[in-house]
Structures are given as structure tokens and as C-alpha cells.
Protein backbone atom coordinates (compact mmCIF):
# COMPACT_ATOMS: atom_id res chain seq x y z
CA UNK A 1 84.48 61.59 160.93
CA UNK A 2 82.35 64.69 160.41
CA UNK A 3 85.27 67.31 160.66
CA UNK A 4 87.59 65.38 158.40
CA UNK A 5 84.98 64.94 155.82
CA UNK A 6 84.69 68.46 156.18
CA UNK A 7 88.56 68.97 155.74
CA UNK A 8 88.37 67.08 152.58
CA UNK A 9 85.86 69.10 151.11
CA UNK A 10 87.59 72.59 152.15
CA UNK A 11 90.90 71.07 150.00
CA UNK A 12 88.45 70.32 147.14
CA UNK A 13 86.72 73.56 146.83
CA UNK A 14 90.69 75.63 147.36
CA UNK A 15 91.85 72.83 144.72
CA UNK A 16 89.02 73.85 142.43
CA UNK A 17 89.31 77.66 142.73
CA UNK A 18 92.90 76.91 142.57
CA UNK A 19 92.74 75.54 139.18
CA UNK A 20 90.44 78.62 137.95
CA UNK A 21 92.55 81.34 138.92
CA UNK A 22 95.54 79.39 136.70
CA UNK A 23 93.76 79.27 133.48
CA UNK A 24 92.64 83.18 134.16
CA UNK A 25 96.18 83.83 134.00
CA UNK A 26 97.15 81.87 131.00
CA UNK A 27 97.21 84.19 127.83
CA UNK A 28 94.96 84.59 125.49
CA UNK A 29 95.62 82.58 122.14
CA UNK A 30 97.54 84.70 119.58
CA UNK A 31 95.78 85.74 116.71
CA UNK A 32 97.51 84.73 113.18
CA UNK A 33 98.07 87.55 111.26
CA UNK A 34 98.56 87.92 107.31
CA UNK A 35 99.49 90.23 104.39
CA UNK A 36 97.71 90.11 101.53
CA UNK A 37 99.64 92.12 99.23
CA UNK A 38 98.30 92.98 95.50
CA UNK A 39 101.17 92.16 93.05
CA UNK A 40 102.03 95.03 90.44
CA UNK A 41 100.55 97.61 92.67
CA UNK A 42 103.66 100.08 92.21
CA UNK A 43 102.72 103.01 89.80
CA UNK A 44 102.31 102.83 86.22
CA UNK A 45 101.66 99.11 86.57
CA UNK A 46 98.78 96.71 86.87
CA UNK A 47 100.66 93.65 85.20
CA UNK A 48 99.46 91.22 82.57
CA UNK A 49 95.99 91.61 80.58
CA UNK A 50 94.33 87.94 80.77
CA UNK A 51 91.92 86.59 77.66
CA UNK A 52 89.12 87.98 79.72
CA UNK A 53 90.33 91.46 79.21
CA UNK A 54 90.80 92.03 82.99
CA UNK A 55 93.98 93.00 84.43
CA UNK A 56 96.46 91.30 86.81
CA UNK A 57 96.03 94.33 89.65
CA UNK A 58 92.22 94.07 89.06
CA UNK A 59 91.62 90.32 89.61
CA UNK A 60 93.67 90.04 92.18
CA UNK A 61 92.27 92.85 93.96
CA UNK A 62 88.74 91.59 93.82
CA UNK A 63 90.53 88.23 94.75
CA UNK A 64 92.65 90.06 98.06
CA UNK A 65 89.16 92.00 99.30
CA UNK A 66 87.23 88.47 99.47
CA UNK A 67 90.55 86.36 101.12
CA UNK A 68 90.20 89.31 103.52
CA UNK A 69 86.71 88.02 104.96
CA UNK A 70 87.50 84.19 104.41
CA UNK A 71 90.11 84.92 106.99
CA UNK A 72 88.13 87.04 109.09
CA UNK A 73 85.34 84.56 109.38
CA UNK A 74 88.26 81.88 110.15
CA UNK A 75 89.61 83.90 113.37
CA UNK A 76 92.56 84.96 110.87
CA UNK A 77 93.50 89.12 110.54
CA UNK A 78 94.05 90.04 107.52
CA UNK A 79 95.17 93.28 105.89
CA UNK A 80 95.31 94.29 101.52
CA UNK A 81 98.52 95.80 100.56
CA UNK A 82 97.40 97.38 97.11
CA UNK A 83 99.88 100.35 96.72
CA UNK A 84 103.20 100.07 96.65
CA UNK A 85 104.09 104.01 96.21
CA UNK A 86 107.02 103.78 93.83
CA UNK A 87 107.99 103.59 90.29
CA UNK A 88 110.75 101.59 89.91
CA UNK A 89 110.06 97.77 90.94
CA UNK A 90 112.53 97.46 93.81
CA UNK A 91 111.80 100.88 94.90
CA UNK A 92 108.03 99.34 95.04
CA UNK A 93 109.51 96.40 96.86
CA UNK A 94 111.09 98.23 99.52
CA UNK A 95 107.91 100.56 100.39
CA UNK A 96 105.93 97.02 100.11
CA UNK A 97 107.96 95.46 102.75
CA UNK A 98 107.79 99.04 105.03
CA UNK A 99 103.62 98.70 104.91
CA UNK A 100 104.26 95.04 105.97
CA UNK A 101 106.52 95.48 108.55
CA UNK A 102 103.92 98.12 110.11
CA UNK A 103 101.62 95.38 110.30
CA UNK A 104 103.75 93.18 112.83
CA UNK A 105 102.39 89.74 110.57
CA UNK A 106 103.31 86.66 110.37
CA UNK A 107 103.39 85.50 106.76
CA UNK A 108 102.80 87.95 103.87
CA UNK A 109 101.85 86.54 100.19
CA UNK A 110 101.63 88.31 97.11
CA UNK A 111 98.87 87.62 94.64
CA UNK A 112 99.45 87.34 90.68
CA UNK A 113 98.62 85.39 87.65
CA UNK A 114 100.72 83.75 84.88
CA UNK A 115 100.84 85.06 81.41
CA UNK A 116 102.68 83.88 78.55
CA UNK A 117 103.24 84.42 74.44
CA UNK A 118 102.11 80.88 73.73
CA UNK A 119 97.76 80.40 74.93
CA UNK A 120 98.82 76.47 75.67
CA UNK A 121 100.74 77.74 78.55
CA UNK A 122 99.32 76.07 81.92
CA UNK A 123 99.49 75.36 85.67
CA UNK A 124 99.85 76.83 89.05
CA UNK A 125 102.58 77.31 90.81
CA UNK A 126 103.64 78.81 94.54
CA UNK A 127 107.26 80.83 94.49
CA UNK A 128 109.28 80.48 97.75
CA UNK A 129 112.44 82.04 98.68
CA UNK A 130 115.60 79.36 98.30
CA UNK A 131 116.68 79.71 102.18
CA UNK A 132 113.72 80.12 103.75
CA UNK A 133 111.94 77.00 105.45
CA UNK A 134 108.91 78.62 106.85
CA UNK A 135 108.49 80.06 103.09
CA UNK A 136 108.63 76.38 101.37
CA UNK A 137 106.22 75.19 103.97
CA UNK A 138 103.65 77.81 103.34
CA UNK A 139 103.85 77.30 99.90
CA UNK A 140 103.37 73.69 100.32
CA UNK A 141 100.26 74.28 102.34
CA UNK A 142 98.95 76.45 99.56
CA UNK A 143 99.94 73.68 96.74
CA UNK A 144 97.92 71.06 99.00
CA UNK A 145 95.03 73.19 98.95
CA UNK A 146 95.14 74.02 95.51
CA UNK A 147 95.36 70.22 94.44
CA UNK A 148 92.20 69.77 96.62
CA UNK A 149 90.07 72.09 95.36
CA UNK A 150 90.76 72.40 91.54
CA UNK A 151 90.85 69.06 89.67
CA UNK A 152 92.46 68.44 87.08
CA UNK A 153 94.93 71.48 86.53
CA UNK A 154 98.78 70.60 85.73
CA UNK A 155 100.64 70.77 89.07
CA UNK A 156 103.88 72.95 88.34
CA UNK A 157 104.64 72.75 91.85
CA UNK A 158 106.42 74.57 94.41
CA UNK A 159 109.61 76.61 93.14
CA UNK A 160 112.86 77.73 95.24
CA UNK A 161 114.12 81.15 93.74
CA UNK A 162 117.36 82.43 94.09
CA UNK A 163 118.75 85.95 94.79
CA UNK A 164 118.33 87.04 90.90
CA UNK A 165 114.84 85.01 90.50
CA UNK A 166 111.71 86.18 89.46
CA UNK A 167 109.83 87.43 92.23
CA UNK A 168 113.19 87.61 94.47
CA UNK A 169 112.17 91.26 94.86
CA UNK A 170 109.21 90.64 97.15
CA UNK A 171 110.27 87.38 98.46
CA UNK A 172 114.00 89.03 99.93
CA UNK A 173 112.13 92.56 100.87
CA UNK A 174 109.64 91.71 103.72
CA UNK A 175 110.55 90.18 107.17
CA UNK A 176 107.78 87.06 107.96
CA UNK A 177 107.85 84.04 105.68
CA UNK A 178 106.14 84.98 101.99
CA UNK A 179 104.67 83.18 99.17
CA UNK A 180 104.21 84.62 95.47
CA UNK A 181 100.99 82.90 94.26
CA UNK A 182 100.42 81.72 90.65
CA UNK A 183 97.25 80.22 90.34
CA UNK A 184 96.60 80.17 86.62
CA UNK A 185 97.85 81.41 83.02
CA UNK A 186 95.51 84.29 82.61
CA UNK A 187 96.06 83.68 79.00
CA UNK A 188 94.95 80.47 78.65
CA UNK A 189 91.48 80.53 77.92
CA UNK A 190 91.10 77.39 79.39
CA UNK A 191 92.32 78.14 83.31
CA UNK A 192 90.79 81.63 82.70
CA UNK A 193 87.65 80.14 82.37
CA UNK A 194 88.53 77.10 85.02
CA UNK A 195 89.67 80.28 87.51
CA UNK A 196 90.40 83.61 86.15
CA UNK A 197 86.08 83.84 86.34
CA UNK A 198 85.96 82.57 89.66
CA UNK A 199 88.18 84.98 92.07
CA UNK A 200 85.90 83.23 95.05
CA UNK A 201 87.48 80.21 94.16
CA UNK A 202 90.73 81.20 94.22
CA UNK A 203 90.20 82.87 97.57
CA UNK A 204 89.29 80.03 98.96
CA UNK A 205 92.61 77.96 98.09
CA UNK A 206 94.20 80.88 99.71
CA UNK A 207 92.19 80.64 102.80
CA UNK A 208 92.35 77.24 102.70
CA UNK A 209 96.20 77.08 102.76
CA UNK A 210 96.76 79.30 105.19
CA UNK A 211 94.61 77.96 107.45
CA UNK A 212 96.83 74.81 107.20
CA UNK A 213 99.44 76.42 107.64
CA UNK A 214 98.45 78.02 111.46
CA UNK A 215 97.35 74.96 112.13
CA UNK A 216 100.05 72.86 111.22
């Protein structure tokens, strides 16, 4: 009785050290990786001027630097994309895409801000390109988020655009499923003051969608 109690516990402890040896060789969990690009970062642009007086490049710059943390602290790389070293927009577009593409990312957004002629002008919305799938998803994780944490802001939802769309430039360029963010009407002086003065804010929708996203 002694020896095969003995036997018995040899098979456990090989069964144990078994099972230890198999999770040393599974591999370690992929790390998600994002671009953060700056929108109207090509030369001799820096986009709309909100009521604030602050331009599109500049808030959305402070905005890219502090997403870049939120993600960090959430396990998430990260890298800014804030010159696109070109003058003509789909020249920008293509050297955009090259800095992304030396990145090896999964999902790439580009950060801007409505503007319009009329101050009554409102909403957010999240621009997706029409074929991609992984695109509208993203964006819909970013729309969820949004809804969550700003209340009440007009919902102008989630928006398919074509080959000649606005935004087609960056959307058609880089590789990995992308998202053109429109958080507010910079001039509205309403949603500048509900957002355009609160860039930590609006980092944290970001963060907050794209963590959905991985996790989805």
C-alpha cells in the first residue's frame, strides 16, 4: 500500500511540474498598440481657431500628450503623430500613414474639432471609413464612451465616408483600422466651454473607447 501511495504521489508532483512548464511556454499577452495622430499637423496648417482663441493643432496636442499617459497607465502603447512633413494635404496624408506604418499599430485615430460659420452649430461625431468594419466598431466604442461621460451633448453619431469624403484622406492612407474624432464645435461657445476647456476630459473618452475596444 506504501509503494503505490508513493506512485500516486510521484504522478502528482510530474503532473504538477507538468502543468508549469506549459504555461512558461505560452506567450506573453500582446500589447495593444495605438496612433495618436494630431490632425492639421502638415505645414502651414494648424486648422480651425475655436471661441477660446486656441487652435485646432494646439488643443489637440495638449489633448494627444495626456491620451498618451491614460493609455500608458492602462497597459496600452501609445505614440503622438504631430508632423506630417508636407504641404499639400494628401502629400501630408501619405507621410502620416509612412510614420504609422513604422509603428507596427493596431488602430490609429486622428484628433480634431468641429468648426462652423453659424456659433449654434453642435455635437460630436466619430468618422469611419465606408468599407471598413474594424473602423465602424472603433468608432462605436468611442461614441459609447462619449455618451457616458458627457451628458447632455447632441449625439451626431457615427458617420461612413466615402472615397471623396471629408477626412477620406487619413481614413484611406494608413493600414490598421482609424477613427477621425470630432468631439465638439470649437465655435460654439457652449461645447467650448462644456469641452474645448477641458482637454483631460476629452482624453479620457478617448482612453475610455479604446480601451473598449481591446477589450471587446
Amino acid at each position: 500500500m506504501n509503494i503505490f501511495n508513493k506512485l500516486l504521489e510521484l504522478i502528482a508532483v510530474a503532473s504538477a511540474a507538468f502543468k508549469v512548464r506549459k504555461q512558461h511556454k505560452k506567450s506573453p499577452k500582446k500589447v495593444a498598440r495605438v496612433a495618436i495622430c494630431v490632425g492639421h499637423s502638415r505645414k502651414g496648417d494648424s486648422g480651425a481657431v475655436s471661441v477660446g482663441n486656441v487652435s485646432e493643432w494646439r488643443y489637440n496636442r495638449e489633448v494627444a500628450v495626456i491620451l498618451k499617459e491614460k493609455l500608458k497607465q492602462r497597459g496600452i502603447y501609445s505614440v503622438v503623430i504631430d508632423d506630417y512633413p508636407a504641404s499639400s494635404y494628401m502629400a501630408a496624408m501619405r507621410a502620416c500613414a509612412a510614420e504609422v506604418d513604422k509603428h507596427e499599430v493596431d488602430i490609429a485615430i486622428e484628433l480634431h474639432f468641429n468648426s462652423y460659420s453659424s456659433s449654434s452649430a453642435e455635437g460630436f461625431e466619430y468618422l469611419h471609413y465606408e468599407s471598413s468594419a474594424e473602423g465602424k466598431r472603433l468608432a462605436l466604442c468611442l461614441e459609447k464612451a462619449h455618451v457616458e461621460v458627457v451628458q447632455p451633448q447632441k449625439n451626431r453619431g457615427i458617420k461612413a465616408i466615402g472615397p471623396e469624403g471629408r477626412g477620406s484622406g487619413f481614413l484611406r492612407s494608413v493600414k490598421p483600422p482609424s477613427v477621425i474624432c470630432e468631439p465638439f464645435f470649437g465655435s460654439n461657445p457652449k461645447e467650448w466651454i462644456l469641452l474645448g476647456q477641458k482637454p483631460m476630459v476629452v482624453a479620457n473618452i478617448y482612453a475610455d473607447g479604446i480601451t473598449k475596444y481591446f477589450e471587446a
